[in-house]
Every structure is written in structure tokens, then in C-alpha cells.
Protein backbone atom coordinates (compact mmCIF):
# COMPACT_ATOMS: atom_id res chain seq x y z
CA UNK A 1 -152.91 -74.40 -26.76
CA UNK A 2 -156.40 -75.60 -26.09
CA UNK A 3 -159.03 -75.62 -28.75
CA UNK A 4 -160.93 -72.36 -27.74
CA UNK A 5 -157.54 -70.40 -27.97
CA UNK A 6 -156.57 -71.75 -31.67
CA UNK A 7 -159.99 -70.67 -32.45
CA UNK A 8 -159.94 -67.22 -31.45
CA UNK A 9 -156.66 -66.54 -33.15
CA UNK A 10 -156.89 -64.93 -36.20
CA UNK A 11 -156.45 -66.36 -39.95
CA UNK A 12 -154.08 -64.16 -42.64
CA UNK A 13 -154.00 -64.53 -46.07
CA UNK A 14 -151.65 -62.45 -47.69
CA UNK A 15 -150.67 -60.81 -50.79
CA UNK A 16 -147.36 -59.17 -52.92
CA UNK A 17 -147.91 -56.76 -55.72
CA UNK A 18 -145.60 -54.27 -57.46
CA UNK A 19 -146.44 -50.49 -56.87
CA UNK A 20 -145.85 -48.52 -60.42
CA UNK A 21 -144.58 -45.12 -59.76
CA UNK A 22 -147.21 -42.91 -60.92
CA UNK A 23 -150.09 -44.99 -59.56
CA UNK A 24 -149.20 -46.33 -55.99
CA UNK A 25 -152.26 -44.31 -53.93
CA UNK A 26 -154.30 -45.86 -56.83
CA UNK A 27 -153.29 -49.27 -56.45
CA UNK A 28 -152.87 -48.99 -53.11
CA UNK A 29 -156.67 -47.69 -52.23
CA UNK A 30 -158.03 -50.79 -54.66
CA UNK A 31 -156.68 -53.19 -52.85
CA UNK A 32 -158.11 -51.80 -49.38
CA UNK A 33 -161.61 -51.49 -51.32
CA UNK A 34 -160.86 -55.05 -51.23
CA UNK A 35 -160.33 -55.26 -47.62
CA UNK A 36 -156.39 -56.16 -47.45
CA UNK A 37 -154.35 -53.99 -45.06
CA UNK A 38 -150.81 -52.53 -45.87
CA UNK A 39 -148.09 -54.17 -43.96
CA UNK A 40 -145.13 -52.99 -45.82
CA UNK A 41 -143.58 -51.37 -48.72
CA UNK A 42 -139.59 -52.48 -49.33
CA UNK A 43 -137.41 -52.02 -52.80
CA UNK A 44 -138.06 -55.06 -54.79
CA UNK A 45 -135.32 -57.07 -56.02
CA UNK A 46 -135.20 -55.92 -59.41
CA UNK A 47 -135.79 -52.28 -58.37
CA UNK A 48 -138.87 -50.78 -57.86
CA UNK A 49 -140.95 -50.72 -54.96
CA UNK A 50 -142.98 -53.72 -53.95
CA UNK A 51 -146.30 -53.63 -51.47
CA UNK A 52 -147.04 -56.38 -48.81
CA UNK A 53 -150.43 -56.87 -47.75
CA UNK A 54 -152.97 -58.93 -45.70
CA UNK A 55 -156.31 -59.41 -44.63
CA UNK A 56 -158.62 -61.65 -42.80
CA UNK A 57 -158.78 -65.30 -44.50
């Protein structure tokens, strides 16, 4: 890859956090406030479901 190529790709950071039942719009419009995008929601190991996210670094 040449130089101007790695710069133009983009940098992620990313972020887990546990969505509670009766608040996941809530938690999930905070965290956009905030500028991180939604990538995922799956079942989290020890139930419950569990919110991927990620935004520009």
C-alpha cells in the first residue's frame, strides 16, 4: 500500500456496553450524541443483550 492510500483509510475506535432492558433507545441515543455508530447488538454471554459500537478515532 503506498503512503497516500494508508492515509486515506479510515481509523475505528470502538466500544462494548450492556443494553438494560427498559433503557436501550436511551442508552443507545447517548452514545450517538457522542458520535459512535451502532454496529451490532448480539445476546451477551451471561444473558442479556450487549451493543457494539464505533466511531471515527
Amino acid at each position: 500500500m503506498s503512503e497516500s492510500s494508508e492515509a486515506a483509510q479510515p481509523r475505528w475506535e470502538y466500544f462494548v456496553t450492556p443494553l438494560l432492558l427498559h433503557n436501550e433507545a436511551q442508552i443507545l441515543n447517548n452514545w450517538g450524541a457522542q458520535g459512535w455508530e451502532l454496529v451490532q447488538i448480539i445476546e451477551g454471554p451471561a444473558g442479556g443483550n450487549v451493543a457494539y459500537l464505533k466511531r471515527r478515532a
